[in-house]
N, C-alpha and C. Protein backbone atom coordinates (compact mmCIF):
# COMPACT_ATOMS: atom_id res chain seq x y z
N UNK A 1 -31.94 -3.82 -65.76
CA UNK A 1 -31.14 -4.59 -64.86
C UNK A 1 -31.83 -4.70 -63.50
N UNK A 2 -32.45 -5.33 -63.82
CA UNK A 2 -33.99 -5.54 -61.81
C UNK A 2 -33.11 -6.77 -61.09
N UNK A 3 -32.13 -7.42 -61.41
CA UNK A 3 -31.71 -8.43 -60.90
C UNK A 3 -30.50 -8.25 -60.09
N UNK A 4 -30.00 -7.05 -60.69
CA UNK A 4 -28.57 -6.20 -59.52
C UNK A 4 -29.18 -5.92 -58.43
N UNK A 5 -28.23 -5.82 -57.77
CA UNK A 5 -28.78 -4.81 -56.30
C UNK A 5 -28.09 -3.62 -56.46
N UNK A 6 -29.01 -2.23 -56.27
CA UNK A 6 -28.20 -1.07 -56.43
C UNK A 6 -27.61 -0.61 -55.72
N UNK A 7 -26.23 0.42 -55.73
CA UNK A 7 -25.69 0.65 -54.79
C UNK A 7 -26.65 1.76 -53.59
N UNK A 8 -27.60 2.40 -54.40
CA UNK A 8 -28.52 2.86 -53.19
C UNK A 8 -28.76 2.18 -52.06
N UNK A 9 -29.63 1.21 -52.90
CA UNK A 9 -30.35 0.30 -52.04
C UNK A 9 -29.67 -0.80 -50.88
N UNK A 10 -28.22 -0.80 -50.99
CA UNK A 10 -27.24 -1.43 -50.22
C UNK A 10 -26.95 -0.18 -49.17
N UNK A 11 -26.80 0.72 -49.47
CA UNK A 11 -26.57 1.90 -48.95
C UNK A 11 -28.22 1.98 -47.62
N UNK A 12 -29.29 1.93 -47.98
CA UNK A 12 -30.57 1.97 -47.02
C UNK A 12 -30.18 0.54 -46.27
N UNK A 13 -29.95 -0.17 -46.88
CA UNK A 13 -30.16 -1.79 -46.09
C UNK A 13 -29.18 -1.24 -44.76
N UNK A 14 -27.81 -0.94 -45.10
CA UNK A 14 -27.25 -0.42 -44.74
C UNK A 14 -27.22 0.53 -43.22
N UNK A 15 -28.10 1.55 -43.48
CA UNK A 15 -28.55 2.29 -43.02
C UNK A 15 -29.53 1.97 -41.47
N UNK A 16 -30.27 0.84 -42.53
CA UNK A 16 -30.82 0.26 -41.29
C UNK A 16 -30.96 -0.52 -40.43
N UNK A 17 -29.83 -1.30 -40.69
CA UNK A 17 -29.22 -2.23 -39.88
C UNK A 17 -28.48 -1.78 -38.59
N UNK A 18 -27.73 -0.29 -39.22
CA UNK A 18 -27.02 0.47 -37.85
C UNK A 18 -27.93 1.53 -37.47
N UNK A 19 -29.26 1.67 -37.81
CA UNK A 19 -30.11 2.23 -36.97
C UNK A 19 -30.61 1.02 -35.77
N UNK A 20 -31.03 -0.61 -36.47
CA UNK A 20 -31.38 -1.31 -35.29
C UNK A 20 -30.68 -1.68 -34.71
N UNK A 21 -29.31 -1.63 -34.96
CA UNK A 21 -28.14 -1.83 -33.86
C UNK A 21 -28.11 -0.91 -32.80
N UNK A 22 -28.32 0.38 -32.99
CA UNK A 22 -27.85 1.99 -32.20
C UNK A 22 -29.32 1.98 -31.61
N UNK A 23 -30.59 1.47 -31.79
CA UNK A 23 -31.37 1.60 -30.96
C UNK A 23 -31.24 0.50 -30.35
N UNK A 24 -31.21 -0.95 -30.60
CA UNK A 24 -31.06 -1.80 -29.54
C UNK A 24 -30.00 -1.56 -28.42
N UNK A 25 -28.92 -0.86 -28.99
CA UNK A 25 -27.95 -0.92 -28.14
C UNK A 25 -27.67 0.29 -26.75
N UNK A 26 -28.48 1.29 -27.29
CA UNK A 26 -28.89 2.19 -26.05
C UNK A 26 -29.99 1.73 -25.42
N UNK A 27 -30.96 1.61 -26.21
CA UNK A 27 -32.33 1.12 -25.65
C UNK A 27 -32.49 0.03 -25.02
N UNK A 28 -32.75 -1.17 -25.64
CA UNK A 28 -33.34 -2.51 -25.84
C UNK A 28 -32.72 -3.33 -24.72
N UNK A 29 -31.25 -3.02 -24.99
CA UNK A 29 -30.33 -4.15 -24.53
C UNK A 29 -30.24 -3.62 -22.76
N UNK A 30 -30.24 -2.51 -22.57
CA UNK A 30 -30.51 -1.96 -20.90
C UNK A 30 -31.40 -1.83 -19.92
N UNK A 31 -32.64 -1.66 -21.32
CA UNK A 31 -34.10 -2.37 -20.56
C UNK A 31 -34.08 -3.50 -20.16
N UNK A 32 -33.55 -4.74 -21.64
CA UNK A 32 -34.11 -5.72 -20.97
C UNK A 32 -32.83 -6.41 -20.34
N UNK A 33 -31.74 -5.89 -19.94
CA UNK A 33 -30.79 -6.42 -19.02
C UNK A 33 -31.00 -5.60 -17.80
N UNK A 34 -31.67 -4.72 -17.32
CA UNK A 34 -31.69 -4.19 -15.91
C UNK A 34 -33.29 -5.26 -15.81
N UNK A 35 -34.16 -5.60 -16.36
CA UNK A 35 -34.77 -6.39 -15.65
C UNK A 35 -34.68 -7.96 -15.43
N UNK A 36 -33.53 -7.94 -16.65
CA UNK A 36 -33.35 -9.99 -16.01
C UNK A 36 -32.28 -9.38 -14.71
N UNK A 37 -31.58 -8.93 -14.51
CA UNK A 37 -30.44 -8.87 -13.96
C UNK A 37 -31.27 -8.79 -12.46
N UNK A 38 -32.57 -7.95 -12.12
CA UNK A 38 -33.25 -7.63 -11.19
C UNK A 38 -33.66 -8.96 -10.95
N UNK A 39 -34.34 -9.48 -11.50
CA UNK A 39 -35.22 -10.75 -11.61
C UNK A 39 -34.39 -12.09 -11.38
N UNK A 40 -32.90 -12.09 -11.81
CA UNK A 40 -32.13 -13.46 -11.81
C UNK A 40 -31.32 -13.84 -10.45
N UNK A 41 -31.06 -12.14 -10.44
CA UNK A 41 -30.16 -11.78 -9.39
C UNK A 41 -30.71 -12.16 -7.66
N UNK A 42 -32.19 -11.75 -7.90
CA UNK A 42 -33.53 -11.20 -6.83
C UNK A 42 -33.51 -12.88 -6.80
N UNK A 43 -33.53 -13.69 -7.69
CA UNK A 43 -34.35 -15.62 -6.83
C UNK A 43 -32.73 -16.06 -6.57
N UNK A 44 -31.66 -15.73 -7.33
CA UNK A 44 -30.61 -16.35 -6.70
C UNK A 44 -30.00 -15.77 -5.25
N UNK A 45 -30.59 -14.89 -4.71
CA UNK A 45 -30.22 -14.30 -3.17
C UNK A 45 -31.19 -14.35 -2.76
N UNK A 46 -32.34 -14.59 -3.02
CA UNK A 46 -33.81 -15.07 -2.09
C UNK A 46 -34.17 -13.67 -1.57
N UNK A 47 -33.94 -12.45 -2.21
CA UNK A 47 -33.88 -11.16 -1.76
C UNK A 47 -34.51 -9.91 -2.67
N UNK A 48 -34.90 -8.92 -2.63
CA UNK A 48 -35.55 -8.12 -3.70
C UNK A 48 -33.62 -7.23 -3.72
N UNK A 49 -34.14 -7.21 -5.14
CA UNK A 49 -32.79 -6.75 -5.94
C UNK A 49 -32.98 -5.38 -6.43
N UNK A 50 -32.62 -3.66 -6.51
CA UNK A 50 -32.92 -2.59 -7.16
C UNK A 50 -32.05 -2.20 -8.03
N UNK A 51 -32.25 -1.91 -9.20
CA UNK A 51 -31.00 -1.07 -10.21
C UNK A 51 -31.60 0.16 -10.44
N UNK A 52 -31.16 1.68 -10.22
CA UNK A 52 -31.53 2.69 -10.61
C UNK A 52 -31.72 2.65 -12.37
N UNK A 53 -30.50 2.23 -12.88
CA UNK A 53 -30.53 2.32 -14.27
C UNK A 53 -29.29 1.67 -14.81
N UNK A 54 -29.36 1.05 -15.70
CA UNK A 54 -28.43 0.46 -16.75
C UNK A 54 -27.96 1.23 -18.07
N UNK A 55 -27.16 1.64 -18.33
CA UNK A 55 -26.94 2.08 -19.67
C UNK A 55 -25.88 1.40 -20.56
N UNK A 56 -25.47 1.63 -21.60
CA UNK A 56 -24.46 0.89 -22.56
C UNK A 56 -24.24 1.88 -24.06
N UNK A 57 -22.99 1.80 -24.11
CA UNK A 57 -22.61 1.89 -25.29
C UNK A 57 -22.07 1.13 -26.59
N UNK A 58 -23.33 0.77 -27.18
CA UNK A 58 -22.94 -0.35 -28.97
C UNK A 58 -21.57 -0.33 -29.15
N UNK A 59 -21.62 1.19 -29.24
CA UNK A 59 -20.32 1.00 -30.07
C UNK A 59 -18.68 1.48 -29.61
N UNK A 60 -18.82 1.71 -28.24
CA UNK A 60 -17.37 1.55 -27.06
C UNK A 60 -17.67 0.09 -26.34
N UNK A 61 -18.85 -0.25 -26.37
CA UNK A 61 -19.22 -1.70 -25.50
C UNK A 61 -18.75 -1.32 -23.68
N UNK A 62 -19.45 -0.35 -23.79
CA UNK A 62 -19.32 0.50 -22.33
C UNK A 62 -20.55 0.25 -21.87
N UNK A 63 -20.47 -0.61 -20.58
CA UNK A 63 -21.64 -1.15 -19.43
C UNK A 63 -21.45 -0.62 -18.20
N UNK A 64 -22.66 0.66 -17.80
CA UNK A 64 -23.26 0.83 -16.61
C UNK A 64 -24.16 0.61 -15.62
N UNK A 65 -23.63 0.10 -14.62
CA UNK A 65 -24.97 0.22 -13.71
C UNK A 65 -24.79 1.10 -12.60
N UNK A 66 -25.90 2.01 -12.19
CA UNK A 66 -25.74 2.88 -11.53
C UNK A 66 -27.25 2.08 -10.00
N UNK A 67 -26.41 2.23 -9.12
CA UNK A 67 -28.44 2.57 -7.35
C UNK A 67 -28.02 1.03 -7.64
N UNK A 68 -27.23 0.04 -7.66
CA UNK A 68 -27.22 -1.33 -6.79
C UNK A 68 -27.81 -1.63 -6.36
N UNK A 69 -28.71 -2.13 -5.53
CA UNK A 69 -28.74 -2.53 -3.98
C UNK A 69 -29.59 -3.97 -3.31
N UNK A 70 -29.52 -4.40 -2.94
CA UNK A 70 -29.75 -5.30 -1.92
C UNK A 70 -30.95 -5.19 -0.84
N UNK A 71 -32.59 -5.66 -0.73
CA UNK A 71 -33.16 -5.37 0.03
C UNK A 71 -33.34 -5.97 1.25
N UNK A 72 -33.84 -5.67 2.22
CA UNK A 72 -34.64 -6.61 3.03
C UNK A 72 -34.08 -7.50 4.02
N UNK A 73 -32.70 -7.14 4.48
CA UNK A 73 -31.75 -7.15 5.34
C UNK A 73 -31.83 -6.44 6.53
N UNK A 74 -32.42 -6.30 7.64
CA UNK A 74 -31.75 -5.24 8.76
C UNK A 74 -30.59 -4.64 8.68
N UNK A 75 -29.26 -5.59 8.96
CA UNK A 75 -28.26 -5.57 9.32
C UNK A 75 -27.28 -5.66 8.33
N UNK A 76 -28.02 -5.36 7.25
CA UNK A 76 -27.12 -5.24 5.79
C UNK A 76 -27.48 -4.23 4.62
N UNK A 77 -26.91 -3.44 4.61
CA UNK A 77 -27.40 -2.56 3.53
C UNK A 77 -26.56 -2.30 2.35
N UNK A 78 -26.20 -2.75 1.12
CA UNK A 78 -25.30 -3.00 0.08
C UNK A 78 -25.60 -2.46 -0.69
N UNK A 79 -25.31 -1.13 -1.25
CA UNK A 79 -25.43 -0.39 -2.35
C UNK A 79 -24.01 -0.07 -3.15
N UNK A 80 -23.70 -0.48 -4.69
CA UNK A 80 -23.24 -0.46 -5.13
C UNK A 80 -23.24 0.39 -6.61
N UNK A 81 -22.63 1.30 -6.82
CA UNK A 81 -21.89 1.96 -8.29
C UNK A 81 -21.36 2.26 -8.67
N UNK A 82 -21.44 1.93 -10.18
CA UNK A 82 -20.28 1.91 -11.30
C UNK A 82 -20.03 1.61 -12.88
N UNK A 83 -19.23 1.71 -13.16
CA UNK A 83 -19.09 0.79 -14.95
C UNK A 83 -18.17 0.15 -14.77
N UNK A 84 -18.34 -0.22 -16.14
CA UNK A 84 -16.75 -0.87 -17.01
C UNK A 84 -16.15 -0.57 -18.02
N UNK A 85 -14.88 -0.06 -18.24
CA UNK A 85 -14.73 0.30 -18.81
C UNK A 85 -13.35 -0.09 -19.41
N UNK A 86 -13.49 -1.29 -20.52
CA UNK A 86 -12.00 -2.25 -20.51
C UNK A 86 -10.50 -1.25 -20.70
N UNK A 87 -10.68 0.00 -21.51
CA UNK A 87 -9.17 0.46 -21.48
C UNK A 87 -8.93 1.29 -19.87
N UNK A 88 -9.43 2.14 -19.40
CA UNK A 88 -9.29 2.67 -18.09
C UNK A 88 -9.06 1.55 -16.94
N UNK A 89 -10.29 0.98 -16.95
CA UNK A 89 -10.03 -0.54 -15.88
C UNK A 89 -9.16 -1.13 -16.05
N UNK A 90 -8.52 -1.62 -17.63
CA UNK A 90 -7.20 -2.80 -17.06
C UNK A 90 -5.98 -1.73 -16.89
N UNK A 91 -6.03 -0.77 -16.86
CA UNK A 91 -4.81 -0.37 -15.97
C UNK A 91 -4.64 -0.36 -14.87
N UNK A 92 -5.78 0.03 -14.05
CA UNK A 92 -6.10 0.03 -12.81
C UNK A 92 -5.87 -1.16 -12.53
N UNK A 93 -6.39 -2.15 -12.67
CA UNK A 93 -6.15 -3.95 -12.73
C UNK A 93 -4.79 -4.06 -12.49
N UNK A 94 -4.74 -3.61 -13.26
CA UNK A 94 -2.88 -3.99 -13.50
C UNK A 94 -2.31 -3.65 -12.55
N UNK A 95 -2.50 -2.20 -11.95
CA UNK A 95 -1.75 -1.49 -11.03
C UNK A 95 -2.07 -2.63 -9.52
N UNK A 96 -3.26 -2.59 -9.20
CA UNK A 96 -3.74 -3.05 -8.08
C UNK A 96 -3.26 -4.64 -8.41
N UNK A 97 -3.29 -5.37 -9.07
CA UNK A 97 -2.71 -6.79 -9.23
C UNK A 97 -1.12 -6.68 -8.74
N UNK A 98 -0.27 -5.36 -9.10
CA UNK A 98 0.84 -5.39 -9.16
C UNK A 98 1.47 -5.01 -7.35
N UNK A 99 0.58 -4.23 -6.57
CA UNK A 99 0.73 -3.75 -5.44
C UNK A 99 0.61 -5.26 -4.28
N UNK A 100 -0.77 -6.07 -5.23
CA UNK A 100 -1.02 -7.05 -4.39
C UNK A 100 0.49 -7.80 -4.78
N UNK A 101 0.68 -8.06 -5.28
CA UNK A 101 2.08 -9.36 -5.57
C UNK A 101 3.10 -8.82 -4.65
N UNK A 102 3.58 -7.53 -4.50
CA UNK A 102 4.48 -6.97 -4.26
C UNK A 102 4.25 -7.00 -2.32
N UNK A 103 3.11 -6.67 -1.87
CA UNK A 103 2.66 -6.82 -0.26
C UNK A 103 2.45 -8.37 -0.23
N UNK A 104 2.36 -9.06 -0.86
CA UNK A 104 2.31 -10.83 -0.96
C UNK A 104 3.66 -10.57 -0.32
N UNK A 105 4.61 -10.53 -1.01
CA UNK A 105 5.70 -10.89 -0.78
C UNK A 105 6.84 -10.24 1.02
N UNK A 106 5.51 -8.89 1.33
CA UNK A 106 6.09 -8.94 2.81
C UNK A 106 5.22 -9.59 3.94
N UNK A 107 4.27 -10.02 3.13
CA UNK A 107 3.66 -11.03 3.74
C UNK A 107 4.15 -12.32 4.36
N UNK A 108 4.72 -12.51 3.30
CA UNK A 108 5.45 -13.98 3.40
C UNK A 108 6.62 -13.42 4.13
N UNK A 109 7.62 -12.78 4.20
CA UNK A 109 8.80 -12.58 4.78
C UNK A 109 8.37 -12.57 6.26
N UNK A 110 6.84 -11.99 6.72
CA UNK A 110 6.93 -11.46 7.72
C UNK A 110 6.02 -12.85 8.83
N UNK A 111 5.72 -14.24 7.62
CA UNK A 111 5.30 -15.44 8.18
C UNK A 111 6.39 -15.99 8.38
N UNK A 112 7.79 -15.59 7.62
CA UNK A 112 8.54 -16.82 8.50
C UNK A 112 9.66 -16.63 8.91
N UNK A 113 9.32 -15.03 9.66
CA UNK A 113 9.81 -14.91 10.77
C UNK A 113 9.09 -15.01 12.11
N UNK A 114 8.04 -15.49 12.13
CA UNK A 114 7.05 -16.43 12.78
C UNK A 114 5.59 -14.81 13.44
N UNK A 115 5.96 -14.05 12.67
CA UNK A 115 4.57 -12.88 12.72
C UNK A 115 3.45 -13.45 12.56
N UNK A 116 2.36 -13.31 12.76
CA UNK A 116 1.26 -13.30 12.12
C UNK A 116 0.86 -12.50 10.93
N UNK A 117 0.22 -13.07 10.27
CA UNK A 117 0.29 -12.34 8.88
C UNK A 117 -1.28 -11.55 8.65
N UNK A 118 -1.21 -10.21 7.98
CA UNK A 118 -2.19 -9.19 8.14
C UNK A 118 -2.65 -9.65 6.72
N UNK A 119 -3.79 -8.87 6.57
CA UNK A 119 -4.44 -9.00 5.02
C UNK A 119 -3.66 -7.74 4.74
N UNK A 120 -4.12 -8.32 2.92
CA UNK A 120 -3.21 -7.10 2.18
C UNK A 120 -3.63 -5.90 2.40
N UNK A 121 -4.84 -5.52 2.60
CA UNK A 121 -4.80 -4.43 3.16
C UNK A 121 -4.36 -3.31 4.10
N UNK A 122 -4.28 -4.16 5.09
CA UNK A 122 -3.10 -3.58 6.22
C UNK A 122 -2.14 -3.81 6.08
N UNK A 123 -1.46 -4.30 4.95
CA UNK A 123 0.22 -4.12 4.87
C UNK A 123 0.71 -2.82 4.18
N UNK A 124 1.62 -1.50 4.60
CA UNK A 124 1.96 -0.55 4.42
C UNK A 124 3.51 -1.15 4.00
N UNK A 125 4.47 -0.42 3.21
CA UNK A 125 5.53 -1.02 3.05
C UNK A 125 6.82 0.94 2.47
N UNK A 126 7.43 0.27 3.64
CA UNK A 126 8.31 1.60 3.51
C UNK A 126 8.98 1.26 2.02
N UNK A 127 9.70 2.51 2.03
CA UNK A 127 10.50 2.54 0.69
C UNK A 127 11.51 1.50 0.89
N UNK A 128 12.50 1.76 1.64
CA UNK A 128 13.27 0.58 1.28
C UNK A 128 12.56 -1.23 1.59
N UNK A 129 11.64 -1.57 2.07
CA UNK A 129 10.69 -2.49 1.87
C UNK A 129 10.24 -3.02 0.59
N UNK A 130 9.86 -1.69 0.01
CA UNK A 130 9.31 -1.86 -1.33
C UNK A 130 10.06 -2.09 -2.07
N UNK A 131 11.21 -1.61 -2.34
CA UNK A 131 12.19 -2.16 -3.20
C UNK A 131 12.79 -4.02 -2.85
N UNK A 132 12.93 -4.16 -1.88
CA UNK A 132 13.16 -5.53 -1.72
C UNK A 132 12.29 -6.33 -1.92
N UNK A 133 10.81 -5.49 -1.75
CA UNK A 133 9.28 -6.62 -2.10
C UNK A 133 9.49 -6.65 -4.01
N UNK A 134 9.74 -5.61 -4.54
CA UNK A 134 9.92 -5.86 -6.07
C UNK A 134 10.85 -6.55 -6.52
N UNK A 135 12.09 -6.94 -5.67
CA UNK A 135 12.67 -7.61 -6.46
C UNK A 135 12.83 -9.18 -5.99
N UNK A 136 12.05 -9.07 -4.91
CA UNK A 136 11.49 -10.85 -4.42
C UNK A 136 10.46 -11.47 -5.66
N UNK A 137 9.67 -10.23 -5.99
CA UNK A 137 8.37 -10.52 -6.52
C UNK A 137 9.01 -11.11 -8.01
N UNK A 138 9.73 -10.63 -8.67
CA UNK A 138 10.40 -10.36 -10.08
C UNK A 138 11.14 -11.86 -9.89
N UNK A 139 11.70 -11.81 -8.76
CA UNK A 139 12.61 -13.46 -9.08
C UNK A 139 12.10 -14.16 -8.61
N UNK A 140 10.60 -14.42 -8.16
CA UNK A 140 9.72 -15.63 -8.91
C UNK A 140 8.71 -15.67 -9.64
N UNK A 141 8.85 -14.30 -10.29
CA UNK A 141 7.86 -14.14 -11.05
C UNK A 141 7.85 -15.49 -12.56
N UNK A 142 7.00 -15.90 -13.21
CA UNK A 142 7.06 -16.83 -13.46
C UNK A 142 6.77 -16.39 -15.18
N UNK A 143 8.15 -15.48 -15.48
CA UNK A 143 7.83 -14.51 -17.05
C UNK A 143 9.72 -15.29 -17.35
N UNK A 144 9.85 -15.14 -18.53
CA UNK A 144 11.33 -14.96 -18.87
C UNK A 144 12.19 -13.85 -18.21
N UNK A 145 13.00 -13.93 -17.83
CA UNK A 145 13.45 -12.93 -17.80
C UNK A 145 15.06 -12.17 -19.09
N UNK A 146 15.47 -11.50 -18.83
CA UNK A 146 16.82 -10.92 -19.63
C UNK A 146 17.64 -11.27 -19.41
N UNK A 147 18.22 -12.13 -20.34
CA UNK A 147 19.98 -12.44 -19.53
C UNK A 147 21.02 -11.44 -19.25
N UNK A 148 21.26 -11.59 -18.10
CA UNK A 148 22.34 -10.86 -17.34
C UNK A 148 23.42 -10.63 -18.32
N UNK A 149 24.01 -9.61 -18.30
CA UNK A 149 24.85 -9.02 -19.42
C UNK A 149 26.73 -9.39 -18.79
């Protein structure tokens, strides 16, 4: 029977397909994305670009870059690090999306009572604040809501 394929031999094919996956995917794919990323990054800011190191994980699809930075500025020095990491990050997302909507909304209360209005950053919001910013935020929030019982 030379015309089957054996289950060995499906088993090696196998084998080595998630060996060139698991080396491209630590290896290959961080080499050659920390140097386009240097290189693409570096002519679209007209600037020399540094990455300490890139790493990744195949098989969480976990992307690091660690030493950012930005050259050749006096008066600017931009160093940046970090990952990504989709289940940890969209909570965080979430949280920080949810704080911004909620200071939106004493934002606005506090434009038209003719204040000037701060960035979200500088808006602090007492407790009883906060409760009235959540439930401004909720009745225009733009979800279904529950019918009132």
């Amino acid at each position: 029977m030379k015309g089957l394929i054996q289950p060995k031999r499906i088993l090696m094919i196998f084998a080595a397909i998630l060996g060139l996956y698991t080396i491209a995917g630590f290896f290959l794919v961080p080499w050659m994305g920390k140097k386009t990323i240097i290189k693409q990054l570096g002519n679209a800011l007209e600037r020399p670009v540094a990455i300490t190191c890139v790493s990744m994980n195949p098989y969480s699809l976990i992307l690091g870059i660690k030493g950012f930075s930005i050259k050749e500025k006096k008066e600017l020095n931009l160093e940046i690090e970090g990952s990504y990491d989709r289940i940890q990050d969209g909570e965080a997302l979430r949280k920080k999306g949810y704080e911004a909507l909620i200071k939106s909304e004493k934002i606005k209360e506090m434009t038209v009572k003719g204040r000037p209005a701060p960035s979200l950053e500088d808006v602090t919001l007492l407790p009883e604040e906060r409760e009235l910013a959540v439930l401004a935020a909720y009745e225009q929030a733009g979800f279904p809501k529950p019918m009132e019982e």
